[in-house]
PDB file of N, CA and C in Angstrom:
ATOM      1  N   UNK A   1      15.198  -8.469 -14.539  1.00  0.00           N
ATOM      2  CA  UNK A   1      14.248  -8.927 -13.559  1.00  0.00           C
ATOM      3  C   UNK A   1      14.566  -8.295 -12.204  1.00  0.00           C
ATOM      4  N   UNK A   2      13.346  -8.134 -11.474  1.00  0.00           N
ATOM      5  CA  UNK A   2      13.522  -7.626  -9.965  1.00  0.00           C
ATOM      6  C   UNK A   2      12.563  -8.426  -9.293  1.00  0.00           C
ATOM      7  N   UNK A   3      13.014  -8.214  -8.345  1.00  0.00           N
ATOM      8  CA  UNK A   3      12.457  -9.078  -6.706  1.00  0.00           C
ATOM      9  C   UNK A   3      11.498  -7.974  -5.867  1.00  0.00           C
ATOM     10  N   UNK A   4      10.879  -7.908  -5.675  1.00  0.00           N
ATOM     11  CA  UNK A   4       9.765  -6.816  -5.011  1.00  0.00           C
ATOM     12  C   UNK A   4       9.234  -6.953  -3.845  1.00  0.00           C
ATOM     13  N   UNK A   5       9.330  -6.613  -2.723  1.00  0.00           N
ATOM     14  CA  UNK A   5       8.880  -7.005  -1.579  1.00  0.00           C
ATOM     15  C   UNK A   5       8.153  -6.148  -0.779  1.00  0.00           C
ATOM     16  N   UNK A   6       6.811  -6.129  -0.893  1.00  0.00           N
ATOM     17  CA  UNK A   6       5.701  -4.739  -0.390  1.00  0.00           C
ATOM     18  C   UNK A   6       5.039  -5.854   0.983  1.00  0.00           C
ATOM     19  N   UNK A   7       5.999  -5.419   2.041  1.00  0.00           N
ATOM     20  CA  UNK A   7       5.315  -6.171   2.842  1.00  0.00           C
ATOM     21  C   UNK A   7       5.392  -7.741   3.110  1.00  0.00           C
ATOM     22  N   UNK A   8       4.508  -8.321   3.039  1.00  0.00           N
ATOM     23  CA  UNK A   8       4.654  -9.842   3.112  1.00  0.00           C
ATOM     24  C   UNK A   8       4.898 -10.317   1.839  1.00  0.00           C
ATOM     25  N   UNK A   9       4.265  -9.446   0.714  1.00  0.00           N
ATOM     26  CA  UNK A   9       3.510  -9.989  -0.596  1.00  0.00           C
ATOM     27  C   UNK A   9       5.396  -9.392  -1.604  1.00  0.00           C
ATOM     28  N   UNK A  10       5.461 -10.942  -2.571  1.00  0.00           N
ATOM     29  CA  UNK A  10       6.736 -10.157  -3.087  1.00  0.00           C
ATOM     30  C   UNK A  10       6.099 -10.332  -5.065  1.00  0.00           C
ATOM     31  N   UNK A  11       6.607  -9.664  -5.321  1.00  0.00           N
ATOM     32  CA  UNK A  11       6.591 -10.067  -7.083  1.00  0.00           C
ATOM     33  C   UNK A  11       7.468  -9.828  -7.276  1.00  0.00           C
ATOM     34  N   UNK A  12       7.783 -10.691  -8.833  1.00  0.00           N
ATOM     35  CA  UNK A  12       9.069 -10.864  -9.806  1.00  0.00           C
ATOM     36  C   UNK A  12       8.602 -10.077 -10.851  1.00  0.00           C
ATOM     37  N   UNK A  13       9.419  -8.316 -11.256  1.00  0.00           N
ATOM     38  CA  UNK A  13       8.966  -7.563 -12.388  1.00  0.00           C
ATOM     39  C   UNK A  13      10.416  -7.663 -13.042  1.00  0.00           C
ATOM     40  N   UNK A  14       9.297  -7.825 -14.378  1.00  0.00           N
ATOM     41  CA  UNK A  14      10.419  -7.469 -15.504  1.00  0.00           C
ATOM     42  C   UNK A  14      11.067  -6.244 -15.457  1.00  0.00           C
ATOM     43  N   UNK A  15      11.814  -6.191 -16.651  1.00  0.00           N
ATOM     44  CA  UNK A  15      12.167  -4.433 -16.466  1.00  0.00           C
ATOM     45  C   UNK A  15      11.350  -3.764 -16.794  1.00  0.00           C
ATOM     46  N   UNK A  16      10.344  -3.772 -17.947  1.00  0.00           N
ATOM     47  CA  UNK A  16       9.605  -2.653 -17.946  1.00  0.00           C
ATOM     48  C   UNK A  16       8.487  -2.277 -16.792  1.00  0.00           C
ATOM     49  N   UNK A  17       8.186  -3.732 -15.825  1.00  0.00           N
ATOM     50  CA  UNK A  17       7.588  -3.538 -14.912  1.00  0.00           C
ATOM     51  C   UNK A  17       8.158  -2.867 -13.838  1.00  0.00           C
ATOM     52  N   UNK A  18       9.298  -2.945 -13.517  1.00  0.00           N
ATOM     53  CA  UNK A  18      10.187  -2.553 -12.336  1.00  0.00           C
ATOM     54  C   UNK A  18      10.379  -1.144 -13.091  1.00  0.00           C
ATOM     55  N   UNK A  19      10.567  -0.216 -13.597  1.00  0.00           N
ATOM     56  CA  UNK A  19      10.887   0.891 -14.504  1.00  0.00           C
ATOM     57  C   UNK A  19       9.501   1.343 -14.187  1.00  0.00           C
ATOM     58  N   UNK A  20       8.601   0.975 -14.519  1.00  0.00           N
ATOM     59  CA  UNK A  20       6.998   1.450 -13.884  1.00  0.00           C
ATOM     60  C   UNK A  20       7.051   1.898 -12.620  1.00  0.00           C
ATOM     61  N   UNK A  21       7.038   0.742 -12.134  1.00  0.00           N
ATOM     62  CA  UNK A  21       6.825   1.152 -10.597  1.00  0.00           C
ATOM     63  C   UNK A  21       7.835   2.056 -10.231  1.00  0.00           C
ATOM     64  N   UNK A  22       9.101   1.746 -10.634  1.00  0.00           N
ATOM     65  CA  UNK A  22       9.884   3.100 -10.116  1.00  0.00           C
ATOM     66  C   UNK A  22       9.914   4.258 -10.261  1.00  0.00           C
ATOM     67  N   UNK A  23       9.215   4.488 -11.762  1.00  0.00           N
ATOM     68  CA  UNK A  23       8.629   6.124 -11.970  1.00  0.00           C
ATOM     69  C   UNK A  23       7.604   6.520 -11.655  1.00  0.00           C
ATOM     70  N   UNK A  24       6.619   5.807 -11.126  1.00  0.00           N
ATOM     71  CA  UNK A  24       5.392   5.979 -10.619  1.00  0.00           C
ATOM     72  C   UNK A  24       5.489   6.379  -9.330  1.00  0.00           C
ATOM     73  N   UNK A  25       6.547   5.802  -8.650  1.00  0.00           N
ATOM     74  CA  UNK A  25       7.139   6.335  -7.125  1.00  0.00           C
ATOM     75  C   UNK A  25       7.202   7.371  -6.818  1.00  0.00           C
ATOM     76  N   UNK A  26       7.981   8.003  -8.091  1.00  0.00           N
ATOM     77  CA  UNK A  26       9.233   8.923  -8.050  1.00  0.00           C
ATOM     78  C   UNK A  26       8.105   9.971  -8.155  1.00  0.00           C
ATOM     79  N   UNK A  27       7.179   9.958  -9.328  1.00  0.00           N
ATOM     80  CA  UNK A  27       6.245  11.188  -9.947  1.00  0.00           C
ATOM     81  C   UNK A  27       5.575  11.147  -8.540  1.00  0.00           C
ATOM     82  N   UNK A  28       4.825   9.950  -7.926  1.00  0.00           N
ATOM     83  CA  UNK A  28       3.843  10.018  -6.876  1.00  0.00           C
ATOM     84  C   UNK A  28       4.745  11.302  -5.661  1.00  0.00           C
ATOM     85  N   UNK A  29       5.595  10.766  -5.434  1.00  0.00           N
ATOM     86  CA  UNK A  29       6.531  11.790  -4.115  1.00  0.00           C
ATOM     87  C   UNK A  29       6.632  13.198  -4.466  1.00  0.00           C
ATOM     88  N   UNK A  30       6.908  13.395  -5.727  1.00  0.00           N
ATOM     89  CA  UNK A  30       7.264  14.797  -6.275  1.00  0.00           C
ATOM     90  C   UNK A  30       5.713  15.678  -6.347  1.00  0.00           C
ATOM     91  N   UNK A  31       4.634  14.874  -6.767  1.00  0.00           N
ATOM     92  CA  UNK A  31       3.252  15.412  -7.046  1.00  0.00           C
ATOM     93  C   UNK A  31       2.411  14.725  -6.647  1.00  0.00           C
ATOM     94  N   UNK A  32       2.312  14.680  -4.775  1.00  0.00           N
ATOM     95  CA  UNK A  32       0.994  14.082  -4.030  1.00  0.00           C
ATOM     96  C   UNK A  32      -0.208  13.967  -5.441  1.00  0.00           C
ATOM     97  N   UNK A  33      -0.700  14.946  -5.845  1.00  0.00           N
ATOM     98  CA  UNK A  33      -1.978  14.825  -6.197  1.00  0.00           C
ATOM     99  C   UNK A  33      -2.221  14.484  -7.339  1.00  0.00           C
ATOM    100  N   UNK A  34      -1.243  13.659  -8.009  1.00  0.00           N
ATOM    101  CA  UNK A  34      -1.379  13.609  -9.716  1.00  0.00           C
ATOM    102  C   UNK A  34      -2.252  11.960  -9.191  1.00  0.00           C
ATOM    103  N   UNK A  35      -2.609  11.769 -11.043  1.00  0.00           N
ATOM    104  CA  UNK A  35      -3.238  10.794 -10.680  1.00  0.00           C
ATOM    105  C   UNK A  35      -2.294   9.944 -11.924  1.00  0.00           C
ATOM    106  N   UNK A  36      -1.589   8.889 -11.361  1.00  0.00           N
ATOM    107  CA  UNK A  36      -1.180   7.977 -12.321  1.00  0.00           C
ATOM    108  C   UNK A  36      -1.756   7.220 -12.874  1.00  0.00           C
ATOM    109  N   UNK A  37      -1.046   6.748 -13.947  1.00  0.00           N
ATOM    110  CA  UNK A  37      -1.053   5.909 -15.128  1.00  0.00           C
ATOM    111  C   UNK A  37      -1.309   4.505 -14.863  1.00  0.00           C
ATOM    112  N   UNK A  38      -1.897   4.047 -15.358  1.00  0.00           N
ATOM    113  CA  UNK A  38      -1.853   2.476 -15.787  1.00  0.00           C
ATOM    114  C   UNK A  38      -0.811   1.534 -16.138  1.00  0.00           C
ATOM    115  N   UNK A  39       0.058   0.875 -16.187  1.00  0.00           N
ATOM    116  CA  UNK A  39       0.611   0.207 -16.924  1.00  0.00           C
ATOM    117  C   UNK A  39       0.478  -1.445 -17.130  1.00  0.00           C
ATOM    118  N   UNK A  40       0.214  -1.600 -18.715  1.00  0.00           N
ATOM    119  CA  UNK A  40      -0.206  -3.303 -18.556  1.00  0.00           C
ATOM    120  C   UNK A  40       1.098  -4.117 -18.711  1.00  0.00           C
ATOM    121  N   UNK A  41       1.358  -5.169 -17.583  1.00  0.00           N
ATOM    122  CA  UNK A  41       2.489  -6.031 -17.513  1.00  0.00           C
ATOM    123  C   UNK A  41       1.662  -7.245 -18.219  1.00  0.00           C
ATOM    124  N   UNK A  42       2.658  -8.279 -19.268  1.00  0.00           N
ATOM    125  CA  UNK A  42       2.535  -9.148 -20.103  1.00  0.00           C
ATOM    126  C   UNK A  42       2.106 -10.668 -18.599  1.00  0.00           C
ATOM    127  N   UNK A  43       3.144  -9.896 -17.545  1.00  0.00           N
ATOM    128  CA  UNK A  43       2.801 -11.512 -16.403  1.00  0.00           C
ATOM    129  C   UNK A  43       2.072 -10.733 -15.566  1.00  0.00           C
ATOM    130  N   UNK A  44       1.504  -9.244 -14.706  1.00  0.00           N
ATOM    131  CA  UNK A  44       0.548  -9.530 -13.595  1.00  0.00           C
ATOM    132  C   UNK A  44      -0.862  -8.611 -14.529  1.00  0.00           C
ATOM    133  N   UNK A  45      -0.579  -8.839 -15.460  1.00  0.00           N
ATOM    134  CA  UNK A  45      -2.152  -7.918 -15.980  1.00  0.00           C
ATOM    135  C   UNK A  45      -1.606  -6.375 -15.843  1.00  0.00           C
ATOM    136  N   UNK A  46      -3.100  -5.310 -15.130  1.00  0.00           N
ATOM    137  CA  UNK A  46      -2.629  -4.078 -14.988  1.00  0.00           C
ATOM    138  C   UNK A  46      -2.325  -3.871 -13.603  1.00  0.00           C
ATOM    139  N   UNK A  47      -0.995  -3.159 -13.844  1.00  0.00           N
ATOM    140  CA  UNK A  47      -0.645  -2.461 -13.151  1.00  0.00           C
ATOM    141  C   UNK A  47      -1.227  -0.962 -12.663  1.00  0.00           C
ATOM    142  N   UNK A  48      -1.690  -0.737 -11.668  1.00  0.00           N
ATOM    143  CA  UNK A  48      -2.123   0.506 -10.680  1.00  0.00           C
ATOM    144  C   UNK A  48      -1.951   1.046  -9.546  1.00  0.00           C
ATOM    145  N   UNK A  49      -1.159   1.991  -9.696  1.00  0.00           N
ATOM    146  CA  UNK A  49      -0.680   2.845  -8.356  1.00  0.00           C
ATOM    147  C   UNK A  49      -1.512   3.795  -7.875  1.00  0.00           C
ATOM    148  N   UNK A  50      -1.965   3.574  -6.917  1.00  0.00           N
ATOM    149  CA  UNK A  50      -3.197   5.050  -6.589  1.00  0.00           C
ATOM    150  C   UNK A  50      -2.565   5.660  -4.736  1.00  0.00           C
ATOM    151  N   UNK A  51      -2.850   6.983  -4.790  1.00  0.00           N
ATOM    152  CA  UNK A  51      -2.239   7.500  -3.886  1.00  0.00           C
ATOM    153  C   UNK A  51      -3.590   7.336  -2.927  1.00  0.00           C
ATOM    154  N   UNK A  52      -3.507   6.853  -1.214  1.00  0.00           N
ATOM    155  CA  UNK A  52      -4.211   7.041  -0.601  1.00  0.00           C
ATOM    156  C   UNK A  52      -3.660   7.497   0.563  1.00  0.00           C
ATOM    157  N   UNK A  53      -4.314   8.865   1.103  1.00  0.00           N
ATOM    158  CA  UNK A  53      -3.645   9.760   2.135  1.00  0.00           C
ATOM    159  C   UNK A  53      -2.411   9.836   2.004  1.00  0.00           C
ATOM    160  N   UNK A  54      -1.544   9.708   0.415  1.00  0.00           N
ATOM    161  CA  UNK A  54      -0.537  10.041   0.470  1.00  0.00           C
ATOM    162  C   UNK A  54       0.774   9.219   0.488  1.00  0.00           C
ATOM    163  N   UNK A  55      -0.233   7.702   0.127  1.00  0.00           N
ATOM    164  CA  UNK A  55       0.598   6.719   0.899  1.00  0.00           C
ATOM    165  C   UNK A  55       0.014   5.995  -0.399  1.00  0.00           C
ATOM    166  N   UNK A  56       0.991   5.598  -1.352  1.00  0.00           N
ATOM    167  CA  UNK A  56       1.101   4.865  -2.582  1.00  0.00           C
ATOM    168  C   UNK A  56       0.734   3.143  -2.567  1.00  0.00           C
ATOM    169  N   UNK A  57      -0.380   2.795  -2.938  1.00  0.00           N
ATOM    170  CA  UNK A  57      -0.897   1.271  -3.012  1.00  0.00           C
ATOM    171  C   UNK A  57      -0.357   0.718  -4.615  1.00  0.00           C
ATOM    172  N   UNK A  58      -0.147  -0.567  -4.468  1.00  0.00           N
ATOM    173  CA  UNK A  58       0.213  -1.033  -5.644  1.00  0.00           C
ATOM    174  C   UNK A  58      -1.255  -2.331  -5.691  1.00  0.00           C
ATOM    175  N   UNK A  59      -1.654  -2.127  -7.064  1.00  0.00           N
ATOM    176  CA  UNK A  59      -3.186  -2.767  -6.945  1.00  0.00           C
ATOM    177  C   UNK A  59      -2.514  -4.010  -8.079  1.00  0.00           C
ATOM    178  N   UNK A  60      -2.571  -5.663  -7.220  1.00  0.00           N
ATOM    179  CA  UNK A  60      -2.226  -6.712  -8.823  1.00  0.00           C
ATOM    180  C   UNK A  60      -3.331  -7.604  -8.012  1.00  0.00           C
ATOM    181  N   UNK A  61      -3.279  -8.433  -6.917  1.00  0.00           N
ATOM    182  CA  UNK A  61      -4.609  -9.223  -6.834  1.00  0.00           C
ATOM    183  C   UNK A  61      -5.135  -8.555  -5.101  1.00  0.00           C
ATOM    184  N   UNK A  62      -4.670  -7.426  -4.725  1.00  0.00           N
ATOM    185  CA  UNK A  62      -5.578  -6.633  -4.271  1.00  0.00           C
ATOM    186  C   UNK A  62      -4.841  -5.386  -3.720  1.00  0.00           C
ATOM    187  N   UNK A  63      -4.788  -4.517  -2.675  1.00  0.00           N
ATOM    188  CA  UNK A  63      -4.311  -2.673  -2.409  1.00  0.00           C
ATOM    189  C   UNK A  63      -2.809  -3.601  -1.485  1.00  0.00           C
ATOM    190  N   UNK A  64      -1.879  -3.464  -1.725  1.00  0.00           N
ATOM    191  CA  UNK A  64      -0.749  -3.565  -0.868  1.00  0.00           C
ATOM    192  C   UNK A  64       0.052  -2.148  -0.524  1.00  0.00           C
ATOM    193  N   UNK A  65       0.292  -1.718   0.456  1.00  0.00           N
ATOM    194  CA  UNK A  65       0.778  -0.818   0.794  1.00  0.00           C
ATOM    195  C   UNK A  65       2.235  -0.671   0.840  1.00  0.00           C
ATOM    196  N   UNK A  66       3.052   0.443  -0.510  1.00  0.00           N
ATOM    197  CA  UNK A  66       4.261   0.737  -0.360  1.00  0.00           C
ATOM    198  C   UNK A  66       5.003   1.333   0.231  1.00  0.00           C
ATOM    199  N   UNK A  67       4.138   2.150   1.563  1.00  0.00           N
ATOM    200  CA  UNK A  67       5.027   2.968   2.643  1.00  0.00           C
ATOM    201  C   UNK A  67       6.045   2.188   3.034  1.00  0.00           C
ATOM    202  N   UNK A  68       5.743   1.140   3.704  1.00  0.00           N
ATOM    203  CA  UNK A  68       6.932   0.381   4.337  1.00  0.00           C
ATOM    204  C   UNK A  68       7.631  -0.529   3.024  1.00  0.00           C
ATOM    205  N   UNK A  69       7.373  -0.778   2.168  1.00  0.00           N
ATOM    206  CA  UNK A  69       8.173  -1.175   1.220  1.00  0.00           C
ATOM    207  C   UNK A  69       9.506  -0.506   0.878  1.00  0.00           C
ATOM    208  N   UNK A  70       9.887   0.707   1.093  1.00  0.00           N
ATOM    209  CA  UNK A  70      10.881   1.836   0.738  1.00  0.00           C
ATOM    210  C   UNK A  70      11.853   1.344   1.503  1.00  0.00           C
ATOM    211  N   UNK A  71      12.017   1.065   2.832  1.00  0.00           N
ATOM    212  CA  UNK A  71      12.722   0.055   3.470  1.00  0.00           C
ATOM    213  C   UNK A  71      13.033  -1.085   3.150  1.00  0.00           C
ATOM    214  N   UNK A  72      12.391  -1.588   2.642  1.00  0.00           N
ATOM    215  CA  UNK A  72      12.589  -3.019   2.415  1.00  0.00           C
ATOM    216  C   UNK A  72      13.522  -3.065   1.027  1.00  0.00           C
ATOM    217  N   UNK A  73      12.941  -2.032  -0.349  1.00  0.00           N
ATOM    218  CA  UNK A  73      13.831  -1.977  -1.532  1.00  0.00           C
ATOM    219  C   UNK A  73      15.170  -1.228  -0.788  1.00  0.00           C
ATOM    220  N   UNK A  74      15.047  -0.693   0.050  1.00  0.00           N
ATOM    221  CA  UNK A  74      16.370   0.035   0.391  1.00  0.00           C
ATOM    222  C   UNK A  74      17.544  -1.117   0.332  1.00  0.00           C
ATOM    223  N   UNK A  75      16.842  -1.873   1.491  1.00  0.00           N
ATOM    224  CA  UNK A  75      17.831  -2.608   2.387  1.00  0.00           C
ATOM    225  C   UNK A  75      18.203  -3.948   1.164  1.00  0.00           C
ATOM    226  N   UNK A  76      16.835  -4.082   0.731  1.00  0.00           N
ATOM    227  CA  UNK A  76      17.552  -5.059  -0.911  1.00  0.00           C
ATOM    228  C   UNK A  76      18.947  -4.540  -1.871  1.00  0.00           C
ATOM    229  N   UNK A  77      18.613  -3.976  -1.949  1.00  0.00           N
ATOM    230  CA  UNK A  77      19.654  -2.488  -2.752  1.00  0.00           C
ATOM    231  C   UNK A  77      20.647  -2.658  -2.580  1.00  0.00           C
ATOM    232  N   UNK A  78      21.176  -2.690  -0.809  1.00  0.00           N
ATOM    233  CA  UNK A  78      22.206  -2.705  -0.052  1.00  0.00           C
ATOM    234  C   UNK A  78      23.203  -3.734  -0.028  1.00  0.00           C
ATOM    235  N   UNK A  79      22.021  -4.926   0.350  1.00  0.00           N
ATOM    236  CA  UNK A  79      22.311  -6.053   0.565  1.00  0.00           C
ATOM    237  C   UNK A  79      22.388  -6.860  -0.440  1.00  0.00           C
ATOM    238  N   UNK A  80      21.666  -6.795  -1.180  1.00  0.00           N
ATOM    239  CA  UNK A  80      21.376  -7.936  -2.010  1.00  0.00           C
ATOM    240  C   UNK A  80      20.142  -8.966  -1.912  1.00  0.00           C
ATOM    241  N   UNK A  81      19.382  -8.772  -0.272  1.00  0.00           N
ATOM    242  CA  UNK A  81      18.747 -10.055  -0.054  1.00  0.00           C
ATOM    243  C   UNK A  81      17.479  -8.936   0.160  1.00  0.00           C
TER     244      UNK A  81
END
């Protein structure tokens, strides 16, 4: 399990959910223009990452923005909290 914090908005992903989003990151940074994948989680439905201006949204009950999230998993990482 992981703790997710995009902003105000946090979710609890499983691993295969947290493993998603983290390769979806990773591909999004390496290849602005690809268009990712779908992935269906068993607890938030589908999962959708879409790149806008470059700047990765995570879509579960509406567009949350992961720019400033990268900070926030950082400092989780670090810390713990």
């Amino acid at each position: 399990m992981m703790q997710l914090t995009l902003g105000r908005q946090s979710f609890t992903l499983n691993d295969n959910d947290a493993l998603f989003v983290a390769e979806a990151i990773l591909l999004q940074r390496q290849h602005p223009d690809i268009v990712l994948p779908e992935h269906r989680s068993t607890k938030h439905g589908v999962i959708r990452l879409t790149s806008r201006q470059a700047t990765p949204h995570l879509f579960c009950a509406g567009p949350v923005s992961l720019s400033d999230a990268t900070a926030d998993i950082h400092h989780h990482l670090q810390t713990g909290r």
